[in-house]
C-alpha atoms as a PDB file:
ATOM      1  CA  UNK A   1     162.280  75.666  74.831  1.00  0.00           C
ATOM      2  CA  UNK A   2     165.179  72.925  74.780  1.00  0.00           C
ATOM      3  CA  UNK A   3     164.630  69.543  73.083  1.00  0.00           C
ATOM      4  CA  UNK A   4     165.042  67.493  76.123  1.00  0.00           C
ATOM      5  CA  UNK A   5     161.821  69.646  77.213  1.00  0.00           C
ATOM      6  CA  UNK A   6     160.022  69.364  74.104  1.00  0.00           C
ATOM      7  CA  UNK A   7     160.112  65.747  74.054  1.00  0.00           C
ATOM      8  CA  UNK A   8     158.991  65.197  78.006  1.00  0.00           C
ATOM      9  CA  UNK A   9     156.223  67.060  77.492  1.00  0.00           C
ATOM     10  CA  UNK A  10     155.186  65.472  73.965  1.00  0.00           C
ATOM     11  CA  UNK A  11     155.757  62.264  75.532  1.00  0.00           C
ATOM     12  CA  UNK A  12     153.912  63.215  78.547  1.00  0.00           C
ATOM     13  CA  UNK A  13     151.243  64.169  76.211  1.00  0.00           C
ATOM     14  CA  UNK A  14     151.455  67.873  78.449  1.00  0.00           C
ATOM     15  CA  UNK A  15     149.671  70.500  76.501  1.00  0.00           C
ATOM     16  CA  UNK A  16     150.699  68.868  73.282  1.00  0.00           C
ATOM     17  CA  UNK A  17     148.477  66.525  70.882  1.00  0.00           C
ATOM     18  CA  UNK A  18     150.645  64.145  68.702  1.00  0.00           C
ATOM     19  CA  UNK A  19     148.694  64.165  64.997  1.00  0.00           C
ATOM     20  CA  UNK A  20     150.571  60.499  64.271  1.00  0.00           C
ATOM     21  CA  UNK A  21     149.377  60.237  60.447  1.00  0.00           C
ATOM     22  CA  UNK A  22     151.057  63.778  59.844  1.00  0.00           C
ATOM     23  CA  UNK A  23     154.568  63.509  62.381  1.00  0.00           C
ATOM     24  CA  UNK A  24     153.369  67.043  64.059  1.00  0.00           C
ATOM     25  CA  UNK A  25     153.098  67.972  67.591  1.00  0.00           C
ATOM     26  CA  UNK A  26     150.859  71.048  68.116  1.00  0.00           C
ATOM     27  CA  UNK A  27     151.913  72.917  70.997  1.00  0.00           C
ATOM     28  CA  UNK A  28     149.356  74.944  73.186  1.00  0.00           C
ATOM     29  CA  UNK A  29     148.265  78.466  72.076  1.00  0.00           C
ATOM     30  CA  UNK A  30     151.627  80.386  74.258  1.00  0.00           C
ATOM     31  CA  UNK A  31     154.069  77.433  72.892  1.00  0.00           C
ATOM     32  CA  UNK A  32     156.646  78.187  70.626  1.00  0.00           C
ATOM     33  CA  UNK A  33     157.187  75.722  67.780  1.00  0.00           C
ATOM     34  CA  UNK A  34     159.608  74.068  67.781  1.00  0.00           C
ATOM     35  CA  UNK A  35     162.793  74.406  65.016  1.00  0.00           C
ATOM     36  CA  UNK A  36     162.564  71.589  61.783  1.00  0.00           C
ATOM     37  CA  UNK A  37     166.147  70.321  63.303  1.00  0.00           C
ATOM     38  CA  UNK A  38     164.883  69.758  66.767  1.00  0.00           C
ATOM     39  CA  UNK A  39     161.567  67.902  65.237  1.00  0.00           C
ATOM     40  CA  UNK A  40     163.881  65.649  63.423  1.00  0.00           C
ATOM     41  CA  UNK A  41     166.471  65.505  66.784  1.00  0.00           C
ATOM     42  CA  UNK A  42     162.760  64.403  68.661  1.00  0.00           C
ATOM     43  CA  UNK A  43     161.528  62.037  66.129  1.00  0.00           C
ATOM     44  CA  UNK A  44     165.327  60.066  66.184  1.00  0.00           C
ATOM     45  CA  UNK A  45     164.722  59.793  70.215  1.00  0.00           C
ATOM     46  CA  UNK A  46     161.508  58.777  70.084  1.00  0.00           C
ATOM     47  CA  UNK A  47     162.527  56.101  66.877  1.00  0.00           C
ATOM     48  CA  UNK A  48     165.592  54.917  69.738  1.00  0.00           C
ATOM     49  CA  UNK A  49     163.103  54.724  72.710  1.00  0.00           C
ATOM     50  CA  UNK A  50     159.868  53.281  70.703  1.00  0.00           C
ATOM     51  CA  UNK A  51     161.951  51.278  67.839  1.00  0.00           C
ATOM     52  CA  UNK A  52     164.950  49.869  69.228  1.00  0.00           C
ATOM     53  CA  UNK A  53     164.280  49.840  73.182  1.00  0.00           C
ATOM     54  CA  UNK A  54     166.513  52.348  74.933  1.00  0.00           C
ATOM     55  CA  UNK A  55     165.519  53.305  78.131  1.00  0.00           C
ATOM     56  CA  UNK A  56     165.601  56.924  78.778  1.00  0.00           C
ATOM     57  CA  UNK A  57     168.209  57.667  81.115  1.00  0.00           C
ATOM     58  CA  UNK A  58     170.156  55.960  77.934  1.00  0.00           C
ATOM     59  CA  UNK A  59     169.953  59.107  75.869  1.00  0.00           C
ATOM     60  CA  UNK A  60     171.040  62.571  76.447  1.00  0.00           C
ATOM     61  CA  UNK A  61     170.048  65.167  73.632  1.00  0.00           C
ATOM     62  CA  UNK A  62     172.412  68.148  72.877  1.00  0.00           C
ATOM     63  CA  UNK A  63     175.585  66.831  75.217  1.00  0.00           C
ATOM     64  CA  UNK A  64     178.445  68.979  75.192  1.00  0.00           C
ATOM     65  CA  UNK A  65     181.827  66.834  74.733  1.00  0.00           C
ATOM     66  CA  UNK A  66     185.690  68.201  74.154  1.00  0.00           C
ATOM     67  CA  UNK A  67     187.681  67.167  71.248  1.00  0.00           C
ATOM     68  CA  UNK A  68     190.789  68.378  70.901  1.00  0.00           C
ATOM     69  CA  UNK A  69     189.347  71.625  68.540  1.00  0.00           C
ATOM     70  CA  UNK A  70     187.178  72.787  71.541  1.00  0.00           C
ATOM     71  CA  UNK A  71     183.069  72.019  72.768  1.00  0.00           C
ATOM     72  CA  UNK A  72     181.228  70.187  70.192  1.00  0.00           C
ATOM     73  CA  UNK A  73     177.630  69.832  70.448  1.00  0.00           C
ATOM     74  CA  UNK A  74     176.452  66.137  70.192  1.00  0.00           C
ATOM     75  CA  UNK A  75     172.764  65.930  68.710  1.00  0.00           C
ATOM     76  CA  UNK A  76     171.987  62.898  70.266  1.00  0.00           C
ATOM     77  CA  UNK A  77     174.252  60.272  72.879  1.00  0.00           C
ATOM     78  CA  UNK A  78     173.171  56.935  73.456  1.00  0.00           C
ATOM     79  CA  UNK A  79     174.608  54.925  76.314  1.00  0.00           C
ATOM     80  CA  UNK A  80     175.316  51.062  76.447  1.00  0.00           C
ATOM     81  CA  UNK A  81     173.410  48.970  79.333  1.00  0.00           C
ATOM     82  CA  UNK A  82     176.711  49.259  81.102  1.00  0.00           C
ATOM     83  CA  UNK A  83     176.182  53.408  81.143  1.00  0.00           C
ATOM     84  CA  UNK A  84     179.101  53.864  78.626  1.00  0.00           C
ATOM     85  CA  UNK A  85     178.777  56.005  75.223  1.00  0.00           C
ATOM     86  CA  UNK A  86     177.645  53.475  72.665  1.00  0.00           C
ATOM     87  CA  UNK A  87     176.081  55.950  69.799  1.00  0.00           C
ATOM     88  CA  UNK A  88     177.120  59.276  68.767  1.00  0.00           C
ATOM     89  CA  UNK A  89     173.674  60.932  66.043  1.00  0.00           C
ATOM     90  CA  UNK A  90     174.213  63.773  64.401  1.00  0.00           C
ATOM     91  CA  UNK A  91     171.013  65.197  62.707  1.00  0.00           C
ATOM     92  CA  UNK A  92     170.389  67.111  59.723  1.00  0.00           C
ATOM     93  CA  UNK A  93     167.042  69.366  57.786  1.00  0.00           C
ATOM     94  CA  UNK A  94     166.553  67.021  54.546  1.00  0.00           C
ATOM     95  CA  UNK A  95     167.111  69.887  52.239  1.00  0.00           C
ATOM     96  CA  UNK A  96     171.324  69.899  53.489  1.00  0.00           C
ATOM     97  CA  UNK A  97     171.270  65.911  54.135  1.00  0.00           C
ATOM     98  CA  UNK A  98     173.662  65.449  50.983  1.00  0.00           C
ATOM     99  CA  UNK A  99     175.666  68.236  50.852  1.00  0.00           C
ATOM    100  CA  UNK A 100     176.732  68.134  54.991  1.00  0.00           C
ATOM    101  CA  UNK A 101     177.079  64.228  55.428  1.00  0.00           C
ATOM    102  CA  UNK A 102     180.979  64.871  55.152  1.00  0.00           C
ATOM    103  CA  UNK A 103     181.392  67.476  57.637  1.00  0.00           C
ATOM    104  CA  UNK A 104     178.924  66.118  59.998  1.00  0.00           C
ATOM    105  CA  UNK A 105     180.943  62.498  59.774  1.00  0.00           C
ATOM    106  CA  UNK A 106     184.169  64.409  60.384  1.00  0.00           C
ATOM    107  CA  UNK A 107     182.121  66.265  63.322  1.00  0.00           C
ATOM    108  CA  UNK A 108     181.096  62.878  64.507  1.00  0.00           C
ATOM    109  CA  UNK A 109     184.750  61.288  64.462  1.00  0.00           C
ATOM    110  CA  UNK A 110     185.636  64.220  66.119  1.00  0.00           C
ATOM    111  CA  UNK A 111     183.562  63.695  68.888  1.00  0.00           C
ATOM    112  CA  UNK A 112     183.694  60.023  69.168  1.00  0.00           C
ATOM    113  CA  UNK A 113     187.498  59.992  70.155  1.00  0.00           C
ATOM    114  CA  UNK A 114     187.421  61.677  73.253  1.00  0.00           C
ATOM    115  CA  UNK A 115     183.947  59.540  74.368  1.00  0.00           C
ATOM    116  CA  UNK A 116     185.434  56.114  73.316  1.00  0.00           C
ATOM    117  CA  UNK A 117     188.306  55.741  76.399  1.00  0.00           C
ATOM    118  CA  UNK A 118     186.510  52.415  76.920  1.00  0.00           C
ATOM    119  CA  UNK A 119     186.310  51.338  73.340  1.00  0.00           C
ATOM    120  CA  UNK A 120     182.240  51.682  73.767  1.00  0.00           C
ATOM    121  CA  UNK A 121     181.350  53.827  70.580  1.00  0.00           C
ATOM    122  CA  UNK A 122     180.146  51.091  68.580  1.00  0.00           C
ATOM    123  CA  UNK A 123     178.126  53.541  66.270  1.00  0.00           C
ATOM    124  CA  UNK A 124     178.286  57.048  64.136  1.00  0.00           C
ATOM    125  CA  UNK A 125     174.258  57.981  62.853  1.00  0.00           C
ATOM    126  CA  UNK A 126     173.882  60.616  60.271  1.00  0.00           C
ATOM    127  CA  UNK A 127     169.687  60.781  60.604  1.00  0.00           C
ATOM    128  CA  UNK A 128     167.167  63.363  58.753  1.00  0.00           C
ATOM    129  CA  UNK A 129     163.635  62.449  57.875  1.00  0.00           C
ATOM    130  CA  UNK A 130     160.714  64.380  55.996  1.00  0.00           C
ATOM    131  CA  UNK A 131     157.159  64.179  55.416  1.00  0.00           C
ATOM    132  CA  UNK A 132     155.914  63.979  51.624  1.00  0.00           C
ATOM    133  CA  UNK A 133     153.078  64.298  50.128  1.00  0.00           C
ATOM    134  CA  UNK A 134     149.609  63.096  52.305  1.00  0.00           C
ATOM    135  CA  UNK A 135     151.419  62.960  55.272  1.00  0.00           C
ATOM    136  CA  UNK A 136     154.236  59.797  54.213  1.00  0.00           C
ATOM    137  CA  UNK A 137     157.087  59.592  56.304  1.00  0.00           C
ATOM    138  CA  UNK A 138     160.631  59.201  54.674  1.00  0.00           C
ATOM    139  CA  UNK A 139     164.047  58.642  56.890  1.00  0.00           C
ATOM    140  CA  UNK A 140     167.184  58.633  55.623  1.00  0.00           C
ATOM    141  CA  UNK A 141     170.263  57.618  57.527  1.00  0.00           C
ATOM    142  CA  UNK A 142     173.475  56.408  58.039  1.00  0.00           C
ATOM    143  CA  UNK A 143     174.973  53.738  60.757  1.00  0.00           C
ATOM    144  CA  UNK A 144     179.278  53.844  60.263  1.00  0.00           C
ATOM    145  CA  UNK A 145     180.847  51.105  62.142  1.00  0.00           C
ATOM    146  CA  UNK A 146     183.247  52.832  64.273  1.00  0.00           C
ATOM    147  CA  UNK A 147     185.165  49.603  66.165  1.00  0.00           C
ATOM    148  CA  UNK A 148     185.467  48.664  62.212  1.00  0.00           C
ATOM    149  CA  UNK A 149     186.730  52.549  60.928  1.00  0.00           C
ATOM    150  CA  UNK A 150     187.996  54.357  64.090  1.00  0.00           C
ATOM    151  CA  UNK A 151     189.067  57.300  62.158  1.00  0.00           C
ATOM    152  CA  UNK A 152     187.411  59.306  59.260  1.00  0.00           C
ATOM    153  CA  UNK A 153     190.208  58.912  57.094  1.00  0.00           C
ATOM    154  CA  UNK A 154     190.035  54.964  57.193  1.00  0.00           C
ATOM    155  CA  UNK A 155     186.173  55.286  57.263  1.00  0.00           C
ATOM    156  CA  UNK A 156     186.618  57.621  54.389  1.00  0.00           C
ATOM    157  CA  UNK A 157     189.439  55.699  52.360  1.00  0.00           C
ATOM    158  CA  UNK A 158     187.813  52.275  52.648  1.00  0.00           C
ATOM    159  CA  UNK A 159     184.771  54.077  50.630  1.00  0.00           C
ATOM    160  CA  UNK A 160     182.796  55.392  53.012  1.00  0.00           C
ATOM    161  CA  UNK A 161     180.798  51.930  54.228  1.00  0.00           C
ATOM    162  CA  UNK A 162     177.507  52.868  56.296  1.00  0.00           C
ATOM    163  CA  UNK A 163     174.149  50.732  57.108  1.00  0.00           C
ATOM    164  CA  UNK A 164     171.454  51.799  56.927  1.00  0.00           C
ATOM    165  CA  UNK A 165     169.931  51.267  60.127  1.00  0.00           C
ATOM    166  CA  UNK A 166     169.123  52.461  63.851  1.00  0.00           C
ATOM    167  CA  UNK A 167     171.230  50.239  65.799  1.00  0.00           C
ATOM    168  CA  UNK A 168     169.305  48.751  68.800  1.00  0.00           C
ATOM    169  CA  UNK A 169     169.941  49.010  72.213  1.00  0.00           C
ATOM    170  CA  UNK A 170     173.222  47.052  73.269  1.00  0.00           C
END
């Protein structure tokens, strides 16, 4: 089952019953549930689309793009209202949030260059989130400015600078 089709039919409320005070979807009986990565990949689209306003035909979930070391797999795309890439997301399980921010930033930068022909990419989200005890939600994530720090290395050598924010719809 792909994301994209996940989150239609939880949205659609299609054989699926969102528990809200515990974050889980409970697929029907012949579903198969869904992977913790792809729950936190859902929950960031359905943060951009409830939260901060994006229409849908604004995101695309699991977009291939080429960078100049081959197909990368973009989590999440967002697109600006004038249908250019404005926000790259990379997700991450909590449990490896720390110890993969680096590679996923250099992943992201990586992918951003060969999107950004118009100078669009305005953001770079590193996003995870967990439930903790009796069913509290926790987020943790990072917004990098990438007009400010087009490259990892000046992102990197000006100390790593993030928000931390969703940035809305733009």
């Amino acid at each position: 089952m792909t994301v994209e089709f996940l989150l239609l039919r939880i949205l659609r409320r299609q054989n699926f019953q969102v528990h809200e005070a515990l974050g889980v979807a409970y697929g029907g009986v012949e579903e198969e549930f869904p992977k913790e990565k792809d729950l936190i990949k859902a929950h960031l689209v359905v943060a951009l689309l409830e939260q901060c306003k994006y229409p849908t035909n604004a995101i695309q979930v699991n977009k291939f793009v080429g960078t100049a070391q081959g197909l990368r797999e973009t989590d999440v795309l967002a697109f600006n209202r004038a249908k250019e890439p404005f926000l790259l997301a990379a997700v991450e399980v909590p449990q490896l949030y720390e110890e993969r921010m680096e590679a996923a930033m250099r992943d992201l930068y990586m992918q951003a260059a060969p999107q950004d022909q118009s100078k669009s990419v305005r953001w770079l989200l590193y996003y995870t989130r967990w439930y903790a005890t009796k069913g509290v939600l926790h987020k943790k994530h990072i917004a990098v400015d990438y007009q400010g720090f087009p490259t990892f290395d000046s992102w990197h050598a000006a100390g790593s600078p993030a928000r931390s924010f969703i940035p809305p719809y733009a």
